[in-house]
C-alpha atoms as a PDB file:
ATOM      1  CA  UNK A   1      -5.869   8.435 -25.297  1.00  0.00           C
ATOM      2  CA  UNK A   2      -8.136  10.518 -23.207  1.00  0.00           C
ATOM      3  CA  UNK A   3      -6.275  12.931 -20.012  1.00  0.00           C
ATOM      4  CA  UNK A   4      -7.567  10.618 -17.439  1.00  0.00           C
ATOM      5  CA  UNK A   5      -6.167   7.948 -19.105  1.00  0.00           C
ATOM      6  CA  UNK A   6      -2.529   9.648 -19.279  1.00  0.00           C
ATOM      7  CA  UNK A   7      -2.827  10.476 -15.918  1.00  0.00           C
ATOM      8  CA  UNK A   8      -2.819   6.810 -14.531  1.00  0.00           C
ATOM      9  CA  UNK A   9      -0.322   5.869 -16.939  1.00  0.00           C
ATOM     10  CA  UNK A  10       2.245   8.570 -15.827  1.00  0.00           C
ATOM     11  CA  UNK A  11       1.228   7.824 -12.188  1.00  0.00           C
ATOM     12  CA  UNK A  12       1.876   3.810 -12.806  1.00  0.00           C
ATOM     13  CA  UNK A  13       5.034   4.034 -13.616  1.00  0.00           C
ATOM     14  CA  UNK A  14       6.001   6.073 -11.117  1.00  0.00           C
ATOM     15  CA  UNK A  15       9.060   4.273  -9.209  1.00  0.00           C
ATOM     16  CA  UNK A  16       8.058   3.210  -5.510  1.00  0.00           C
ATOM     17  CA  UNK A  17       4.446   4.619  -5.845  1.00  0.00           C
ATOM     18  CA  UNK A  18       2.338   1.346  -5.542  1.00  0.00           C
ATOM     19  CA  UNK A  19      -1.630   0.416  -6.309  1.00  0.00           C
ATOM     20  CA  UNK A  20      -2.614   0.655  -2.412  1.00  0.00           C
ATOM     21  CA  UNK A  21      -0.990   4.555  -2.221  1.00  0.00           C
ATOM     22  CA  UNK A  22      -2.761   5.206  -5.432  1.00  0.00           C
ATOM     23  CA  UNK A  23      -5.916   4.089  -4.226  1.00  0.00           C
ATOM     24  CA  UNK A  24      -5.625   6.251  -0.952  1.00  0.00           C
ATOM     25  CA  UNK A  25      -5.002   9.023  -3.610  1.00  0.00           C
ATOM     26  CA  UNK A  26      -8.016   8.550  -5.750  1.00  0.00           C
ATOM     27  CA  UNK A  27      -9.971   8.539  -2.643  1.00  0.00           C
ATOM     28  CA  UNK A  28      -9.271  11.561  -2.004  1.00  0.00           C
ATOM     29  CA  UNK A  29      -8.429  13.609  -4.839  1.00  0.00           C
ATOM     30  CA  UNK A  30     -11.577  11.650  -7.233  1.00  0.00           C
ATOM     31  CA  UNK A  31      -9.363  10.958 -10.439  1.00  0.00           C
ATOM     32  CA  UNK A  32      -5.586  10.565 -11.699  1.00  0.00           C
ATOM     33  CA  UNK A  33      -5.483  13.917 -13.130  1.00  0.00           C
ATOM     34  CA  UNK A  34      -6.830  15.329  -9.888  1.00  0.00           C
ATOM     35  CA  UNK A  35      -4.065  13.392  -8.144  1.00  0.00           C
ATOM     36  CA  UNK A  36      -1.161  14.954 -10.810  1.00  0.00           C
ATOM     37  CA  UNK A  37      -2.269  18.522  -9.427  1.00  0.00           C
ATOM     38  CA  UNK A  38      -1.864  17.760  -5.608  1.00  0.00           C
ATOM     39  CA  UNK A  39       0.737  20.068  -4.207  1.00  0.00           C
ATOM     40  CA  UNK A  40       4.494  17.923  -3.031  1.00  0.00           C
ATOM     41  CA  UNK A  41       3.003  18.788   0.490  1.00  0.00           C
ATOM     42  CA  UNK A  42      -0.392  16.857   0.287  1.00  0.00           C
ATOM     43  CA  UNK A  43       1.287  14.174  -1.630  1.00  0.00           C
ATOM     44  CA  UNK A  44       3.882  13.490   1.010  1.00  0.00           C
ATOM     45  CA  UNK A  45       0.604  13.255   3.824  1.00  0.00           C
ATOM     46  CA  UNK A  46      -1.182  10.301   1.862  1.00  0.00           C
ATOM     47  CA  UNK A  47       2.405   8.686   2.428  1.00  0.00           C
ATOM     48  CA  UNK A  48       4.333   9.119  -1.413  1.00  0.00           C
ATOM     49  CA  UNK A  49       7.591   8.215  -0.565  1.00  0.00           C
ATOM     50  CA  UNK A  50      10.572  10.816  -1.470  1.00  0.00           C
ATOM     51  CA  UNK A  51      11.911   8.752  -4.651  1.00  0.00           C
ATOM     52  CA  UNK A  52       8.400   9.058  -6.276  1.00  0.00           C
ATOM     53  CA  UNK A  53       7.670  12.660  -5.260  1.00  0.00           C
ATOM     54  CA  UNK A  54      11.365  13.176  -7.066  1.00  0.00           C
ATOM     55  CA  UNK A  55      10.464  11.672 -10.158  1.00  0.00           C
ATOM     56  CA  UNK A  56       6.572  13.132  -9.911  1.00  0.00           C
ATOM     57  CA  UNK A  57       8.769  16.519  -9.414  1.00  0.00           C
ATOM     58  CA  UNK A  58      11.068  16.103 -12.490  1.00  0.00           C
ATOM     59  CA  UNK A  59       8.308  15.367 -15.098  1.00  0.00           C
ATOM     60  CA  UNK A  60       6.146  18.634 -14.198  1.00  0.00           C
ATOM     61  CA  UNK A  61       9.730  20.483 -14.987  1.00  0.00           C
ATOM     62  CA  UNK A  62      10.665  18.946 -18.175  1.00  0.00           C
ATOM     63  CA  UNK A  63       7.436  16.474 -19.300  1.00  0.00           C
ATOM     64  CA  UNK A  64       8.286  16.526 -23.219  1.00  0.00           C
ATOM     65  CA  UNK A  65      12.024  15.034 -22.594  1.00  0.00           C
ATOM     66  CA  UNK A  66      11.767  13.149 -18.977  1.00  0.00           C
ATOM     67  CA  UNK A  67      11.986   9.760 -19.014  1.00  0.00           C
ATOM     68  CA  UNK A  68       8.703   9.256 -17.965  1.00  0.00           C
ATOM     69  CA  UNK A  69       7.274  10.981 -20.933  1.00  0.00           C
ATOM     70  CA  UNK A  70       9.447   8.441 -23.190  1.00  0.00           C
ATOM     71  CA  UNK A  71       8.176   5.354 -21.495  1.00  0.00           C
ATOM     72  CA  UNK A  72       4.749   6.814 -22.101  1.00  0.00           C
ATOM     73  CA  UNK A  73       4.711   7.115 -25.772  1.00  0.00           C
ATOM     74  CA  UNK A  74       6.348   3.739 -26.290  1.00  0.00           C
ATOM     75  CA  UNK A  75       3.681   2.311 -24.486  1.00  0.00           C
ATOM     76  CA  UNK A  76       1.624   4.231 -26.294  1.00  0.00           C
ATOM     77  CA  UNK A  77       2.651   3.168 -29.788  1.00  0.00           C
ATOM     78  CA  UNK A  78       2.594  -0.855 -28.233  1.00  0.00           C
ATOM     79  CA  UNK A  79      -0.989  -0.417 -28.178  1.00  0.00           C
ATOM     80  CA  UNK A  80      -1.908   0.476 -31.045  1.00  0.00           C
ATOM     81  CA  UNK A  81      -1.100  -3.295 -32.081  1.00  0.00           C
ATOM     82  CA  UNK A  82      -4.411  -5.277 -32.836  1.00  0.00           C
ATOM     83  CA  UNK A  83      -6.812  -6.224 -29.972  1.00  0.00           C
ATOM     84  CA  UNK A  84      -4.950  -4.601 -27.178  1.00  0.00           C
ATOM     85  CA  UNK A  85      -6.300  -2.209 -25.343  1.00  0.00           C
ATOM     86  CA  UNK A  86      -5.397  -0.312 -21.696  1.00  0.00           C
ATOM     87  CA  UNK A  87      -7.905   0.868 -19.253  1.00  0.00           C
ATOM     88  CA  UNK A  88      -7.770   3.092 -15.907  1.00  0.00           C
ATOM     89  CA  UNK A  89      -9.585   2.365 -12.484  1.00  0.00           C
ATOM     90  CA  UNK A  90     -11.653   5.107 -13.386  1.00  0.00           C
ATOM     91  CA  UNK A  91     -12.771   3.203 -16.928  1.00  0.00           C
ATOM     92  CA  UNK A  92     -16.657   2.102 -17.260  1.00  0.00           C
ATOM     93  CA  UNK A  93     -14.897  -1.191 -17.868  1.00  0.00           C
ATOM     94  CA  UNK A  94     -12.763  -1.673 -15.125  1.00  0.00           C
ATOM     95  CA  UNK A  95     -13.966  -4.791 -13.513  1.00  0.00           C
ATOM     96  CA  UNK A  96     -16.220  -3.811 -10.620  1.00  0.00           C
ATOM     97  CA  UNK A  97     -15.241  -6.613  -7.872  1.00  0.00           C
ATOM     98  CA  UNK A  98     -11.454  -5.859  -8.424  1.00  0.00           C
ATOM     99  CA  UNK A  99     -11.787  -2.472  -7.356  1.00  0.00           C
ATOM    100  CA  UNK A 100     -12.645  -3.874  -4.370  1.00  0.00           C
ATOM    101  CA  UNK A 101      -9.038  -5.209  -3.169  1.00  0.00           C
ATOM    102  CA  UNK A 102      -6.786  -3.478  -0.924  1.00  0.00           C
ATOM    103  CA  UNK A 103      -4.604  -2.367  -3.764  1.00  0.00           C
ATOM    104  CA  UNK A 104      -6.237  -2.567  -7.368  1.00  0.00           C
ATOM    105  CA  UNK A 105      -4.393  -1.805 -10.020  1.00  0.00           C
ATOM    106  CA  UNK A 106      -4.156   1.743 -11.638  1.00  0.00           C
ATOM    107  CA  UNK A 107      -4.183   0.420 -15.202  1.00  0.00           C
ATOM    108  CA  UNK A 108      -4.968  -2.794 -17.019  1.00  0.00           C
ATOM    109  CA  UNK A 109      -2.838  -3.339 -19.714  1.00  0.00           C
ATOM    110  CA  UNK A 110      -5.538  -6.207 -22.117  1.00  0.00           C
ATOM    111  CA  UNK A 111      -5.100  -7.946 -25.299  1.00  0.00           C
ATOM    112  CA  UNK A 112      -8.644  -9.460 -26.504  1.00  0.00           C
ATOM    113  CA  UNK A 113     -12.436  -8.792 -25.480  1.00  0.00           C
ATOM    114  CA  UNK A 114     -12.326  -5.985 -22.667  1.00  0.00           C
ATOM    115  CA  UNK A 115     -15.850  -7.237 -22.066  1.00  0.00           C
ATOM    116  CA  UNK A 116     -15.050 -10.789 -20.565  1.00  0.00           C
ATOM    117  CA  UNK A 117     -13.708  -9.344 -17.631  1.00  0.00           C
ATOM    118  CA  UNK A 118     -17.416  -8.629 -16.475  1.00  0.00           C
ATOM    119  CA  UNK A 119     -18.353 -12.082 -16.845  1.00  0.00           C
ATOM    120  CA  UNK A 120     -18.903 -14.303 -14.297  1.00  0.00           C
ATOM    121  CA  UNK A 121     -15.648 -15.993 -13.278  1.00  0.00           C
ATOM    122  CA  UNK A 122     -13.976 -18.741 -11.341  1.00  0.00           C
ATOM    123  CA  UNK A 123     -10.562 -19.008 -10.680  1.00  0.00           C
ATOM    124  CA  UNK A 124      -8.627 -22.524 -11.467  1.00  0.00           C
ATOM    125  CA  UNK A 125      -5.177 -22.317 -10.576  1.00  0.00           C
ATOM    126  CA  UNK A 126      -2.275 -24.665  -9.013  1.00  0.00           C
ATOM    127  CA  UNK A 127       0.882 -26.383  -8.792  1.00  0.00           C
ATOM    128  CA  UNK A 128       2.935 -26.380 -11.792  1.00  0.00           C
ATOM    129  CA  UNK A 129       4.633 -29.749 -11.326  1.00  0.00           C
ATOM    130  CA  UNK A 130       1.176 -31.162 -10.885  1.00  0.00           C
ATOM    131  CA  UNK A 131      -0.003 -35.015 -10.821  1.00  0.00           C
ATOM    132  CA  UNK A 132      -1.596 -36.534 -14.020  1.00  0.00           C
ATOM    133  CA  UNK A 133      -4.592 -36.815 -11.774  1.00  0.00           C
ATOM    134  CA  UNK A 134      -4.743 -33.077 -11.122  1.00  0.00           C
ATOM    135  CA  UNK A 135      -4.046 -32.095 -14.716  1.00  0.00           C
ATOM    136  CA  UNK A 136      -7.490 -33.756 -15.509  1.00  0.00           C
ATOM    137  CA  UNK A 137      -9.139 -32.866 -12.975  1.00  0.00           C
ATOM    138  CA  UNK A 138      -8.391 -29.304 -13.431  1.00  0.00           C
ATOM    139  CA  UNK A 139      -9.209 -29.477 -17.689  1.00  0.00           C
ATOM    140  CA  UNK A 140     -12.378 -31.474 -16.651  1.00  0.00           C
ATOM    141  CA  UNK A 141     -13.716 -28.541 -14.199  1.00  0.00           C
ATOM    142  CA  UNK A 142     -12.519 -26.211 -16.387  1.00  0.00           C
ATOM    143  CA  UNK A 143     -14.553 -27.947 -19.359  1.00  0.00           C
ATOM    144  CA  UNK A 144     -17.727 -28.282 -17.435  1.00  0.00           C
ATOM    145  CA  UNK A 145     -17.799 -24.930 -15.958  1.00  0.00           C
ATOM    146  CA  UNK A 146     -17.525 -23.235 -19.134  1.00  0.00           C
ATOM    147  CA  UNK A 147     -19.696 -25.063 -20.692  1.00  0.00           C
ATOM    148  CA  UNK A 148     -22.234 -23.869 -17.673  1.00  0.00           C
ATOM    149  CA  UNK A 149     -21.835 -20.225 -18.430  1.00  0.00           C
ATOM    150  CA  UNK A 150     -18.349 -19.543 -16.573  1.00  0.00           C
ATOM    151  CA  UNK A 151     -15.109 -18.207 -17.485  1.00  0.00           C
ATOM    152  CA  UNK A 152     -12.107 -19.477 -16.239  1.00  0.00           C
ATOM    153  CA  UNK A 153      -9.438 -17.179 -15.025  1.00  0.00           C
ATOM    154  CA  UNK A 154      -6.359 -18.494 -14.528  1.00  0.00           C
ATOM    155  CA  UNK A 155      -2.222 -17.713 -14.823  1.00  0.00           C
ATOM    156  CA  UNK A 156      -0.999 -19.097 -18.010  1.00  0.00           C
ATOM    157  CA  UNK A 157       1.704 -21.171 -16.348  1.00  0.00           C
ATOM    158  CA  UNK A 158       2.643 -24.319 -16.914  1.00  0.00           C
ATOM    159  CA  UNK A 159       0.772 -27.388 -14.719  1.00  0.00           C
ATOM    160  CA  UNK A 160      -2.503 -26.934 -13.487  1.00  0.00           C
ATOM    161  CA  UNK A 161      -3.341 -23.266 -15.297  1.00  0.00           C
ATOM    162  CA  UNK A 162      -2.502 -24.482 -18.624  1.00  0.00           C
ATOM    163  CA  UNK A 163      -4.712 -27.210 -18.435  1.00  0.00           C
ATOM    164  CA  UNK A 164      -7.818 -24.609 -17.031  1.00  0.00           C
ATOM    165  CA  UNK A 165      -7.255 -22.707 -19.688  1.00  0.00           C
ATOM    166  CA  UNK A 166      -7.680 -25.332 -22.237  1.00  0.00           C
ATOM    167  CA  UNK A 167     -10.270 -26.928 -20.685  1.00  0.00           C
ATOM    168  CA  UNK A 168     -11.981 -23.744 -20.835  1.00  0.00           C
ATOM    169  CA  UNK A 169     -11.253 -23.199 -24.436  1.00  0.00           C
ATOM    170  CA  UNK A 170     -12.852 -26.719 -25.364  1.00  0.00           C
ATOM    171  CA  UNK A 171     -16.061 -25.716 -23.233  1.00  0.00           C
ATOM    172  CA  UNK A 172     -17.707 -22.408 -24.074  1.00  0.00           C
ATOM    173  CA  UNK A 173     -13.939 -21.279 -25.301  1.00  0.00           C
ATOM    174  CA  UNK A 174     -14.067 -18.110 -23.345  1.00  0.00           C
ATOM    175  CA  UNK A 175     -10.488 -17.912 -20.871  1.00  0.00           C
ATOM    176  CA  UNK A 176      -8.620 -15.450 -18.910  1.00  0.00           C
ATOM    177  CA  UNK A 177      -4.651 -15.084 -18.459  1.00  0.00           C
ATOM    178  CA  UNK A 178      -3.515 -12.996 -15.794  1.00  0.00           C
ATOM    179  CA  UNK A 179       0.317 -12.472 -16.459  1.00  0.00           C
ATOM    180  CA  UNK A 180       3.172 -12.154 -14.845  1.00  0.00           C
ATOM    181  CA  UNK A 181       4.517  -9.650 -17.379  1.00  0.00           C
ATOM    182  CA  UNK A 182       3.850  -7.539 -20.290  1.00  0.00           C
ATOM    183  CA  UNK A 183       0.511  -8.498 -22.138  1.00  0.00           C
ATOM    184  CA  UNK A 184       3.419  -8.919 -25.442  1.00  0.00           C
ATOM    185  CA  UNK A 185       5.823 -10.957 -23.452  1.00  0.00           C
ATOM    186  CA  UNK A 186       4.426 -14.388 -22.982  1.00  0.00           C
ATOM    187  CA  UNK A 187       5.781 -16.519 -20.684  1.00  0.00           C
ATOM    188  CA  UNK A 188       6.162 -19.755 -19.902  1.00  0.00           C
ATOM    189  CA  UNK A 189       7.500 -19.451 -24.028  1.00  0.00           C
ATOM    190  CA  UNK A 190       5.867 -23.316 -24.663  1.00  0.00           C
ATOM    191  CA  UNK A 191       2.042 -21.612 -23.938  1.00  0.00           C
ATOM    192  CA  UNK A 192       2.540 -18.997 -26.719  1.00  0.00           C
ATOM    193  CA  UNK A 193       0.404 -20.583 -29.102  1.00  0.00           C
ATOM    194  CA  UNK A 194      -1.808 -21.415 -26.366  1.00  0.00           C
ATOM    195  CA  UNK A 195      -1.931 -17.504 -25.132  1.00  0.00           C
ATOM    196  CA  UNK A 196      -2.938 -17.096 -29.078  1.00  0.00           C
ATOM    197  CA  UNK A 197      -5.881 -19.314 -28.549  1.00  0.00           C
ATOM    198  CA  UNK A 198      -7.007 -17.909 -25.809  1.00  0.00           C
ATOM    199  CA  UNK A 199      -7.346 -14.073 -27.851  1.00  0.00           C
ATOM    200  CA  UNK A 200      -8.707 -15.974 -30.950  1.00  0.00           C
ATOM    201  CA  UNK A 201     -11.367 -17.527 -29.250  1.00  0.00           C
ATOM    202  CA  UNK A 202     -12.693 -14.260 -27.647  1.00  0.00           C
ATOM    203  CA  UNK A 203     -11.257 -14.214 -24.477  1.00  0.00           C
ATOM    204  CA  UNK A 204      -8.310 -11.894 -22.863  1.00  0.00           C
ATOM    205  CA  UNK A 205      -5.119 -11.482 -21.714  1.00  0.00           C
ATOM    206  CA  UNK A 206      -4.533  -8.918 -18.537  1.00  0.00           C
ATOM    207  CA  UNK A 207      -1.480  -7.518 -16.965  1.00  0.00           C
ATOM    208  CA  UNK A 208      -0.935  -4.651 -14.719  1.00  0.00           C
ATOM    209  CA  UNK A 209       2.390  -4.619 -16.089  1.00  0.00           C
ATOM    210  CA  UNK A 210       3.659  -2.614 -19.600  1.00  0.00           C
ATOM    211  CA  UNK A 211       4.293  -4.369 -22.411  1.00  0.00           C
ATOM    212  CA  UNK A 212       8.045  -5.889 -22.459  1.00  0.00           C
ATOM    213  CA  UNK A 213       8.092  -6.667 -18.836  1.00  0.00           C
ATOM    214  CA  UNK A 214      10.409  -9.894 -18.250  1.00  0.00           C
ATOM    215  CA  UNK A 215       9.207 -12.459 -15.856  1.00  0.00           C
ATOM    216  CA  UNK A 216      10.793 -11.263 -12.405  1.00  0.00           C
ATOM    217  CA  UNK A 217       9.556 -13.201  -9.030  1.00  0.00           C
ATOM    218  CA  UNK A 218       8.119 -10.258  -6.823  1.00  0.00           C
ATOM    219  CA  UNK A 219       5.725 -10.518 -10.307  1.00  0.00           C
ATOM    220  CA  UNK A 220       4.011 -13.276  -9.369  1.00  0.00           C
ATOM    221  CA  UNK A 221       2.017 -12.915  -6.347  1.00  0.00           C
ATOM    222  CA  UNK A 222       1.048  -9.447  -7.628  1.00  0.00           C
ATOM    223  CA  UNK A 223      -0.692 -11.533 -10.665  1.00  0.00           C
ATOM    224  CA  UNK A 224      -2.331 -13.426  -7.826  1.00  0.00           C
ATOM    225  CA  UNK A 225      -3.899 -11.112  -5.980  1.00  0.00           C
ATOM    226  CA  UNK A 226      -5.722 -10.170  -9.560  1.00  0.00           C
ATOM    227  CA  UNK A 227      -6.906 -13.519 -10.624  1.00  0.00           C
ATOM    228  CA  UNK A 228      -8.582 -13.821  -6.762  1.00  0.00           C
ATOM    229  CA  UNK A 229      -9.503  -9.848  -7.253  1.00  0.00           C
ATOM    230  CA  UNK A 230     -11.577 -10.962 -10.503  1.00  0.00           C
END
């Protein structure tokens, strides 16, 4: 894994230091490793809260044993599974338009084809407890659309983004899933085989969170704002 890489790792799982401060950082310091060599001072001016600058503080004094450095190589050794991959805002394959939101992820954590995510897309998502109606209507425009050229990104619940996604996978078979935790913890459990399907068939599973991430609430509409992002 290349420094630059590292560098947004160790600076994602930072506690308390979220996408929108570490986009105010990149604007100004150019790069994740630029950002690990601004001063406490300079840090604390772009608005790093205390708690972060704390933990930022104890890794420089102790990186081979803090915690930090721990999480890091078990994330590490997670991705060397097959077909998953992790890329930095500062990739050549970070998805252009996403970079675009008010806070874009620092890392994309992927299991499939990197490449999809530069493919044209269109978001099909909805309620969970949906009608039999909807359910149709959302595999039917799912179907159709892929089978015009477009991927489907969607959220791998249950309801209406199941039934994109496998609507997409019966069209040109080419389907996003933007979870709501680790790229290795699927979830609802029932769409496990369909998360499977999704890889298989070329397309890709994305998650700003690291691998073994539970489901937790405040998860969800920070999946959201990635599925519109793409």
């Amino acid at each position: 894994m290349s420094t630059h890489l590292s560098s947004w790792l160790l600076l994602s799982l930072i506690p308390h230091l979220g996408p929108a401060t570490l986009k105010r950082l990149r604007s100004i310091a150019g790069d994740g490793t630029a950002v690990l060599e601004m001063s406490d001072a300079e840090l604390a001016a772009v608005g790093v809260r205390t708690q972060s600058l704390k933990a930022l503080r104890r890794w420089r004094e102790a990186p081979a044993t803090d915690p930090l450095s721990q999480q890091m190589s078990a994330i590490k050794h997670k991705l060397q599974q097959p077909d998953c991959h992790l890329i930095s805002i500062d990739c050549p394959g970070y998805p252009r338009i996403l970079k675009e939101i008010h806070d874009p992820p620092a890392v994309l954590y992927l299991r499939g084809d990197p490449e999809v995510l530069e493919q044209l897309q269109i978001a099909i998502v909805g309620s969970r407890n949906a009608s039999a109606a909807g359910l149709d209507n959302a595999y039917e425009f799912a179907r159709q659309l892929s089978s015009s050229g477009w991927v489907a990104t969607s959220g791998l619940a249950m309801g209406i983004d199941g039934q994109a996604h496998r609507g997409a996978l019966d069209g040109m078979g080419l389907t996003i899933a933007v979870m709501a935790t680790g790229i290795d913890t699927i979830y609802p459990r029932q769409h496990r085989a369909l998360a499977e399907q999704i890889v298989a068939a070329g397309g890709v599973l994305v998650s700003e969170l690291p691998p073994a991430t539970a489901p937790r609430a405040q998860h969800f509409p920070r999946r959201n704002r990635i599925i519109s992002g793409l």
